[in-house]
PDB file of N, CA and C in Angstrom:
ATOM      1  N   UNK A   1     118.557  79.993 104.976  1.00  0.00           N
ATOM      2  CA  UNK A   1     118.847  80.237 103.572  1.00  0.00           C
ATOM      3  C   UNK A   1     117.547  80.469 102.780  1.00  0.00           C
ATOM      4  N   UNK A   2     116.477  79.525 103.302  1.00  0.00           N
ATOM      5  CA  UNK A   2     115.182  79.795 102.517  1.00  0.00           C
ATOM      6  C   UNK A   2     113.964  80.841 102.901  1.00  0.00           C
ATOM      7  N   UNK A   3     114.834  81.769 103.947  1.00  0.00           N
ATOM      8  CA  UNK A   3     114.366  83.240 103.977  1.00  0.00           C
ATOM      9  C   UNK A   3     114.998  84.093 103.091  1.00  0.00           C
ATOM     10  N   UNK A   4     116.587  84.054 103.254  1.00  0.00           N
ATOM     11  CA  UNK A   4     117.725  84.702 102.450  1.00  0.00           C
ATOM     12  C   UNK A   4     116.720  85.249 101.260  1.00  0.00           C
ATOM     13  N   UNK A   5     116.716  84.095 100.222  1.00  0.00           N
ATOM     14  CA  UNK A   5     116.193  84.081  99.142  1.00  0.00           C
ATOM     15  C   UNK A   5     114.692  84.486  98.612  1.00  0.00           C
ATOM     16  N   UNK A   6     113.944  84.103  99.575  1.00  0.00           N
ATOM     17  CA  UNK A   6     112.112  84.814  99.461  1.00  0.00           C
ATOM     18  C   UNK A   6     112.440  85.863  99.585  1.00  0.00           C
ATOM     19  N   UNK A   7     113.198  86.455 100.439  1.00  0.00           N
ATOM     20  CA  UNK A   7     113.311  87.909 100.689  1.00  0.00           C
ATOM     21  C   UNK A   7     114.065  88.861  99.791  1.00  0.00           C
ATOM     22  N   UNK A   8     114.575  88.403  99.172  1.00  0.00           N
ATOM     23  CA  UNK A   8     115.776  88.620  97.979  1.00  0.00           C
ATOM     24  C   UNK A   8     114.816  88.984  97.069  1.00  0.00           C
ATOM     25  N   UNK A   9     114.223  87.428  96.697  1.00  0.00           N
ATOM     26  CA  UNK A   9     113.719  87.647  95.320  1.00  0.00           C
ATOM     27  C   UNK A   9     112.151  88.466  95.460  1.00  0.00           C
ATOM     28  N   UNK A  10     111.645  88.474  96.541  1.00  0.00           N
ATOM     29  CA  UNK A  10     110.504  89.792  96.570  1.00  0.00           C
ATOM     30  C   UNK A  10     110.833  90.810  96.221  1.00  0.00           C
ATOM     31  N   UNK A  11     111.963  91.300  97.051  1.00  0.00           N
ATOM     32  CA  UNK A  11     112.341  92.679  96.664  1.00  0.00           C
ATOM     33  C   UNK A  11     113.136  92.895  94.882  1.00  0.00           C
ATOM     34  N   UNK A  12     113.559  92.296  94.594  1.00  0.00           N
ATOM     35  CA  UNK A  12     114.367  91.906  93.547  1.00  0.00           C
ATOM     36  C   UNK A  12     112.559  92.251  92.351  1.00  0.00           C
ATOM     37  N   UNK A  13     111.952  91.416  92.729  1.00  0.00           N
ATOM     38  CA  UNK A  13     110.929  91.566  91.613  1.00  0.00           C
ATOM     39  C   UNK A  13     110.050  92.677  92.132  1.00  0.00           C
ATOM     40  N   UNK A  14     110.382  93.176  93.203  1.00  0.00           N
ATOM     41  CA  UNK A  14     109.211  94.546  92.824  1.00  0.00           C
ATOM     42  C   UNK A  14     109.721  95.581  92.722  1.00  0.00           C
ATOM     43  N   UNK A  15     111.187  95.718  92.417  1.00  0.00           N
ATOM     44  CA  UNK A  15     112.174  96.844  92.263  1.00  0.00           C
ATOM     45  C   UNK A  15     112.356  96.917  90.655  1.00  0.00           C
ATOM     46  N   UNK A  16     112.234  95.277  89.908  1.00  0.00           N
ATOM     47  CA  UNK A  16     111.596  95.162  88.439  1.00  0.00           C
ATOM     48  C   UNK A  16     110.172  95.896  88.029  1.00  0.00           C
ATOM     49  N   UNK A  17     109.949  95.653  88.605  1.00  0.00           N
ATOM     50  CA  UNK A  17     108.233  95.750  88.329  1.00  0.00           C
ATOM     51  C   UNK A  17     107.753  97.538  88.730  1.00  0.00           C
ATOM     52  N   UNK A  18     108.680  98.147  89.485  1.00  0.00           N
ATOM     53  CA  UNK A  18     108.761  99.461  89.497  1.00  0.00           C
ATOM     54  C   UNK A  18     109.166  99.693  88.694  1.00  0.00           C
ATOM     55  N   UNK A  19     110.469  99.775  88.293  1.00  0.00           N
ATOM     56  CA  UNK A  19     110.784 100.189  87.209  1.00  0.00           C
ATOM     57  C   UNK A  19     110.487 100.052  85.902  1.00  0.00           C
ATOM     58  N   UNK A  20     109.367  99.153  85.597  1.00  0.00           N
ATOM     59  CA  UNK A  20     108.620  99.189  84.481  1.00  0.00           C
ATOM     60  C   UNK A  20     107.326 100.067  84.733  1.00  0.00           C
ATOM     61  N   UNK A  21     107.058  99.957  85.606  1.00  0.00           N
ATOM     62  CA  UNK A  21     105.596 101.007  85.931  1.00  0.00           C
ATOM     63  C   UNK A  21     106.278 102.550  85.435  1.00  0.00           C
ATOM     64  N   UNK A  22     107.570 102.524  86.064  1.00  0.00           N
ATOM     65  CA  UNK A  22     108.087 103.862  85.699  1.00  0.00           C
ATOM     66  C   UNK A  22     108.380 104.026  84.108  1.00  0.00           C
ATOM     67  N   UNK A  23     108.661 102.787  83.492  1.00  0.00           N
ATOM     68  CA  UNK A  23     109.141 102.656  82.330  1.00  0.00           C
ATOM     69  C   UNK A  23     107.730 103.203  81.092  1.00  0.00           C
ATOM     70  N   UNK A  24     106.752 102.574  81.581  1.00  0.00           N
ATOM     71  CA  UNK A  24     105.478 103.247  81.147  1.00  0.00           C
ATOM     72  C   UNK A  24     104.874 104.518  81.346  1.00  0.00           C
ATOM     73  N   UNK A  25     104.981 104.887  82.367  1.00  0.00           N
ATOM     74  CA  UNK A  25     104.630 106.239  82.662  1.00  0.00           C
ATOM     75  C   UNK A  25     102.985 105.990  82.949  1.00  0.00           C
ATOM     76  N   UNK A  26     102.527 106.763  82.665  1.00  0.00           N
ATOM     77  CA  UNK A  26     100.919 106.843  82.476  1.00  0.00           C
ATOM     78  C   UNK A  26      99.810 105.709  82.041  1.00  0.00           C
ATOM     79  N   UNK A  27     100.772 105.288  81.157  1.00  0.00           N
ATOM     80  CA  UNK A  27     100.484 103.970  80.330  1.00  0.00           C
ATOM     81  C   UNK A  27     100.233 102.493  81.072  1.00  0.00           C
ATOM     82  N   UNK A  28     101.278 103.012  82.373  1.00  0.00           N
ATOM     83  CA  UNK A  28     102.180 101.958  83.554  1.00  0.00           C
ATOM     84  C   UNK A  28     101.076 101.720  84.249  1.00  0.00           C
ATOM     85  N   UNK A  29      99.260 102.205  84.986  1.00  0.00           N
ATOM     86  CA  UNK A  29      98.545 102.373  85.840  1.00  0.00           C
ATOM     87  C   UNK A  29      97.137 101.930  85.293  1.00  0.00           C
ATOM     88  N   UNK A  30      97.442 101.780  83.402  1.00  0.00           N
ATOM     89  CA  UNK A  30      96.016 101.668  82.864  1.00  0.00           C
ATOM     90  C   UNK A  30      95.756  99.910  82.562  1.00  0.00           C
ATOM     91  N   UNK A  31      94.766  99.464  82.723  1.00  0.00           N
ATOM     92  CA  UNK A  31      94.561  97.938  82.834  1.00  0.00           C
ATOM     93  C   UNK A  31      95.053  97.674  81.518  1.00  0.00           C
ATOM     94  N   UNK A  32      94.948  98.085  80.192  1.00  0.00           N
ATOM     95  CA  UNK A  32      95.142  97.659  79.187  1.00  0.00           C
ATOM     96  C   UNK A  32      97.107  97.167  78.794  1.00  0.00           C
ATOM     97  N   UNK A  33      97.622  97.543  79.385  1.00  0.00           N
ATOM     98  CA  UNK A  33      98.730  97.146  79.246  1.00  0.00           C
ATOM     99  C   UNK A  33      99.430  96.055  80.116  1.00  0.00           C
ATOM    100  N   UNK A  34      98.644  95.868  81.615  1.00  0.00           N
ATOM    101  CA  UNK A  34      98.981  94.604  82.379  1.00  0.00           C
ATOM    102  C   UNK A  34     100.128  94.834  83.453  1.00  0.00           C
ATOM    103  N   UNK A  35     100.979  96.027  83.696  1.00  0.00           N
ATOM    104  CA  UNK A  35     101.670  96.322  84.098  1.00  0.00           C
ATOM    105  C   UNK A  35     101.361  96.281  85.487  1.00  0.00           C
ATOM    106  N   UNK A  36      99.849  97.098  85.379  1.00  0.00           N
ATOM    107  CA  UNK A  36      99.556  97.806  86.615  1.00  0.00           C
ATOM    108  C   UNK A  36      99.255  96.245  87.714  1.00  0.00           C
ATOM    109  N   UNK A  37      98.674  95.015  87.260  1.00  0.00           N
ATOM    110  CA  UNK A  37      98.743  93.852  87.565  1.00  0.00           C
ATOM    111  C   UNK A  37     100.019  93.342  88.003  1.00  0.00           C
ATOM    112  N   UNK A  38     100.937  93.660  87.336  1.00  0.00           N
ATOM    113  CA  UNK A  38     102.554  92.905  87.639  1.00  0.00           C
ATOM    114  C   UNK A  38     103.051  93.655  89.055  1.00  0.00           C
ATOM    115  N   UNK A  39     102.058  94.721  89.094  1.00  0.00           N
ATOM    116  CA  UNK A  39     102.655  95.651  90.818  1.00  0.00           C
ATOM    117  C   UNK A  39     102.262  94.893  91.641  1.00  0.00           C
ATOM    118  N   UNK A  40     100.778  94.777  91.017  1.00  0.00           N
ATOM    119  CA  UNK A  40      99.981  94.186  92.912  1.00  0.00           C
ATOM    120  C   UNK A  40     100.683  93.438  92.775  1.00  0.00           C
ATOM    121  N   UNK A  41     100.783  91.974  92.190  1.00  0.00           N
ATOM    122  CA  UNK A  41     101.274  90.968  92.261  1.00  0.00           C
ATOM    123  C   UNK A  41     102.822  90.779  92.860  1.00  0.00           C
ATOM    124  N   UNK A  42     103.540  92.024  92.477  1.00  0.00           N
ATOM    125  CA  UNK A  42     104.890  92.155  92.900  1.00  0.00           C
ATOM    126  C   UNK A  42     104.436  92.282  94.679  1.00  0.00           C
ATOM    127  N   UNK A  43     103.692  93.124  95.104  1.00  0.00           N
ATOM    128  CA  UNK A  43     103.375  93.673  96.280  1.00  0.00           C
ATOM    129  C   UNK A  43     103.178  92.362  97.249  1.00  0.00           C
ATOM    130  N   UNK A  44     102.389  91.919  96.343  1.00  0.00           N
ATOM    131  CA  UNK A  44     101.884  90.757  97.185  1.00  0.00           C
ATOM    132  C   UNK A  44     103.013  90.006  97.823  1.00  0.00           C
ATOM    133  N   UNK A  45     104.265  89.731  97.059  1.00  0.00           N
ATOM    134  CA  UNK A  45     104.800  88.948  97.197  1.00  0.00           C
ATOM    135  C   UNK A  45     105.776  89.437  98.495  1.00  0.00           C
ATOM    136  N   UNK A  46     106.252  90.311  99.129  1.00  0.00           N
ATOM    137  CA  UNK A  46     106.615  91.034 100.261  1.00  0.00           C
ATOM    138  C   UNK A  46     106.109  90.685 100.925  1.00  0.00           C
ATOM    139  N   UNK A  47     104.651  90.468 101.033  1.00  0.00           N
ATOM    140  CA  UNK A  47     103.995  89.982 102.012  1.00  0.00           C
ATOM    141  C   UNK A  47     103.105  88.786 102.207  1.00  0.00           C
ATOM    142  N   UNK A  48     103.495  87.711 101.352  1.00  0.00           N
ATOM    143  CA  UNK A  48     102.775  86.667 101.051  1.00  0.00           C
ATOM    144  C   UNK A  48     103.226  85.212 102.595  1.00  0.00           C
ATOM    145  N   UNK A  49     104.314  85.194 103.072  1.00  0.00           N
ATOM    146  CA  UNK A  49     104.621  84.299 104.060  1.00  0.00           C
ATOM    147  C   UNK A  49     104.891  85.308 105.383  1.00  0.00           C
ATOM    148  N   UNK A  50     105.345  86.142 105.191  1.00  0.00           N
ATOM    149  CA  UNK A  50     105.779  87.041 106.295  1.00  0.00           C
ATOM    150  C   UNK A  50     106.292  88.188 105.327  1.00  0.00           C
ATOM    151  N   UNK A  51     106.120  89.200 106.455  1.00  0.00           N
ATOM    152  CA  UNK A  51     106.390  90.315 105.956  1.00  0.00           C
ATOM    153  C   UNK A  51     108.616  90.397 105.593  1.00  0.00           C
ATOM    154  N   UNK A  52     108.564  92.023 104.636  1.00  0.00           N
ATOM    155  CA  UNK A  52     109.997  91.284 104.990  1.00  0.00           C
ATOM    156  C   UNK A  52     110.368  92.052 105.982  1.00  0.00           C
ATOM    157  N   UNK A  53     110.289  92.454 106.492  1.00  0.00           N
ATOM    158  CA  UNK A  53     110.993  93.190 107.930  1.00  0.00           C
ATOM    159  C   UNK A  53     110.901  91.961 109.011  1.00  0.00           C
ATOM    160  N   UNK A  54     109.869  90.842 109.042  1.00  0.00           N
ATOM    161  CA  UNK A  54     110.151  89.824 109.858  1.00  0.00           C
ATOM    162  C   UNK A  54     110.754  88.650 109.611  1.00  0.00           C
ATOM    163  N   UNK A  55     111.355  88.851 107.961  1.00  0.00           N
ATOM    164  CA  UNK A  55     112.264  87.684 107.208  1.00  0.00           C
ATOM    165  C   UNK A  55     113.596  88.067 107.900  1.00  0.00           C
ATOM    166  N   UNK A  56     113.814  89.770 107.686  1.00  0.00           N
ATOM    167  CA  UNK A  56     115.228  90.003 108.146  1.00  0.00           C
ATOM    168  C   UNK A  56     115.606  89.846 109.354  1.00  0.00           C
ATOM    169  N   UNK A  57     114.340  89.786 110.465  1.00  0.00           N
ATOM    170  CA  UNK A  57     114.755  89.640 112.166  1.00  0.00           C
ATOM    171  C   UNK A  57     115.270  87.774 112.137  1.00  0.00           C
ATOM    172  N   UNK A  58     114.465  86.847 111.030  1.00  0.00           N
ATOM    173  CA  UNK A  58     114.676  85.449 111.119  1.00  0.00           C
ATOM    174  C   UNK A  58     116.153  85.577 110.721  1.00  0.00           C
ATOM    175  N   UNK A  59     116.301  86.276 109.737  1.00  0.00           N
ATOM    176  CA  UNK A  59     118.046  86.117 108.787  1.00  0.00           C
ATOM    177  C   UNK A  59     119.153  86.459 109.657  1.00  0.00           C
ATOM    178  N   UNK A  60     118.627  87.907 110.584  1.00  0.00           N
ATOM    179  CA  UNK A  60     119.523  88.278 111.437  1.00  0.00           C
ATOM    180  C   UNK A  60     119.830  86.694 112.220  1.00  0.00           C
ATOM    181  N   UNK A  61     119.013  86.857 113.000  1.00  0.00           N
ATOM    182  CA  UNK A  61     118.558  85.660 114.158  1.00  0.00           C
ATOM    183  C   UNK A  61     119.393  84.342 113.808  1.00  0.00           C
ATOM    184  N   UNK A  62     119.418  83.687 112.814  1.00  0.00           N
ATOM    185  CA  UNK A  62     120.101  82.966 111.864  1.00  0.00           C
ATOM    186  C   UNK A  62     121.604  83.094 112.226  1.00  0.00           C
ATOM    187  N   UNK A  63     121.676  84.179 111.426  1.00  0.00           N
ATOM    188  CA  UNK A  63     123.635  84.612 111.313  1.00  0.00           C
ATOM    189  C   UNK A  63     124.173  84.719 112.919  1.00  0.00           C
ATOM    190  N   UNK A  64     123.341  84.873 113.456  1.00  0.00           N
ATOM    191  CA  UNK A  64     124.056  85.808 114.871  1.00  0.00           C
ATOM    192  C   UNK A  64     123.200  85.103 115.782  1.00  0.00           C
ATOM    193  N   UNK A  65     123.273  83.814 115.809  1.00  0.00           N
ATOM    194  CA  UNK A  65     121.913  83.208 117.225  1.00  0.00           C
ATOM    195  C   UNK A  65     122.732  83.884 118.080  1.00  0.00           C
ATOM    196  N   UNK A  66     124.061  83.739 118.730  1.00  0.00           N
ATOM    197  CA  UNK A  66     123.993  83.570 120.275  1.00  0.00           C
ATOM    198  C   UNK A  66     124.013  85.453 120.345  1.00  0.00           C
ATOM    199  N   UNK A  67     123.964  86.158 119.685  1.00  0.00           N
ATOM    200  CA  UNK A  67     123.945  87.844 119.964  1.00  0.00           C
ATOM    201  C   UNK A  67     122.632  88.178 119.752  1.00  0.00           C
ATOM    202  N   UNK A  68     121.957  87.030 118.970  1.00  0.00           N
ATOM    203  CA  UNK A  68     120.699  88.161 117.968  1.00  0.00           C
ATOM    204  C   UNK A  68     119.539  88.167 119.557  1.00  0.00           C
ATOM    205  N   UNK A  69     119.278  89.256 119.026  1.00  0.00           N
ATOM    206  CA  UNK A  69     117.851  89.244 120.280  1.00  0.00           C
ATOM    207  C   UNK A  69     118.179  89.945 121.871  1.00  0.00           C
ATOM    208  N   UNK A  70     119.580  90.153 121.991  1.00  0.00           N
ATOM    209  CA  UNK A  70     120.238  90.831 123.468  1.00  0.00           C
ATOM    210  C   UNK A  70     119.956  92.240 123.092  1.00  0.00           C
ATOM    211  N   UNK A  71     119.999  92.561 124.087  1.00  0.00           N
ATOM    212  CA  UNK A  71     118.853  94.310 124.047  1.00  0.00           C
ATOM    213  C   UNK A  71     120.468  95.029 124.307  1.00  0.00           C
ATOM    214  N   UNK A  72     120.864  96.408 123.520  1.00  0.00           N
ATOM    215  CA  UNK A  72     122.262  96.626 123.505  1.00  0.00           C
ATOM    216  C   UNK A  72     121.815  97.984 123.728  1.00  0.00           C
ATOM    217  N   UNK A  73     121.088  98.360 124.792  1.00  0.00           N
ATOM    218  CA  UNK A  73     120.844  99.814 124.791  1.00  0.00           C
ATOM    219  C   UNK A  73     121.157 100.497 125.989  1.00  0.00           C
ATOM    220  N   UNK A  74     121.342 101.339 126.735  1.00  0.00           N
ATOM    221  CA  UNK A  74     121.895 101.553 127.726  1.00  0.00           C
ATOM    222  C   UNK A  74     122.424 100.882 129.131  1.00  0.00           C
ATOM    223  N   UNK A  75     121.150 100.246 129.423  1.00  0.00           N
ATOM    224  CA  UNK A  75     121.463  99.071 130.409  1.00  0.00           C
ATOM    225  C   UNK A  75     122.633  98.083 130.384  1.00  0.00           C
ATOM    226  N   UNK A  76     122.644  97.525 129.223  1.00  0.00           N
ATOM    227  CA  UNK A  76     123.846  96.660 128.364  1.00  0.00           C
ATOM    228  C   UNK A  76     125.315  96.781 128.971  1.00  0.00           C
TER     229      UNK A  76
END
């Protein structure tokens, strides 16, 4: 559950934080308005414990122990 949610709310705040960069325009990239700060910082946060592409293999892994991780590709 306490991947669920890091992973949630990363993406959740840098999908905010885009859309204010976009919301500024030009304005969105220049130090004087602080925006351009609220990105990295958004950025960071995707990748501050784990990336999220390795939150979602834990979440999968989680929901689905006894399937998650069996190789389902031709051999199978």
């Amino acid at each position: 559950m306490c991947n669920m949610a890091k992973m949630f709310a990363s993406t959740e705040i840098f999908h905010v934080v885009q859309n204010a960069m976009e919301l500024h325009g030009g304005n969105g990239v220049m130090l004087d308005f602080g925006v351009e700060k609220l990105m990295r910082d958004a950025s960071l946060f995707m990748h501050r414990d784990a990336t999220v592409d390795i939150s979602r293999f834990k979440i999968v892994k989680a929901m689905f122990a006894e399937t998650a991780g069996a190789y389902a590709g031709p051999e199978a």
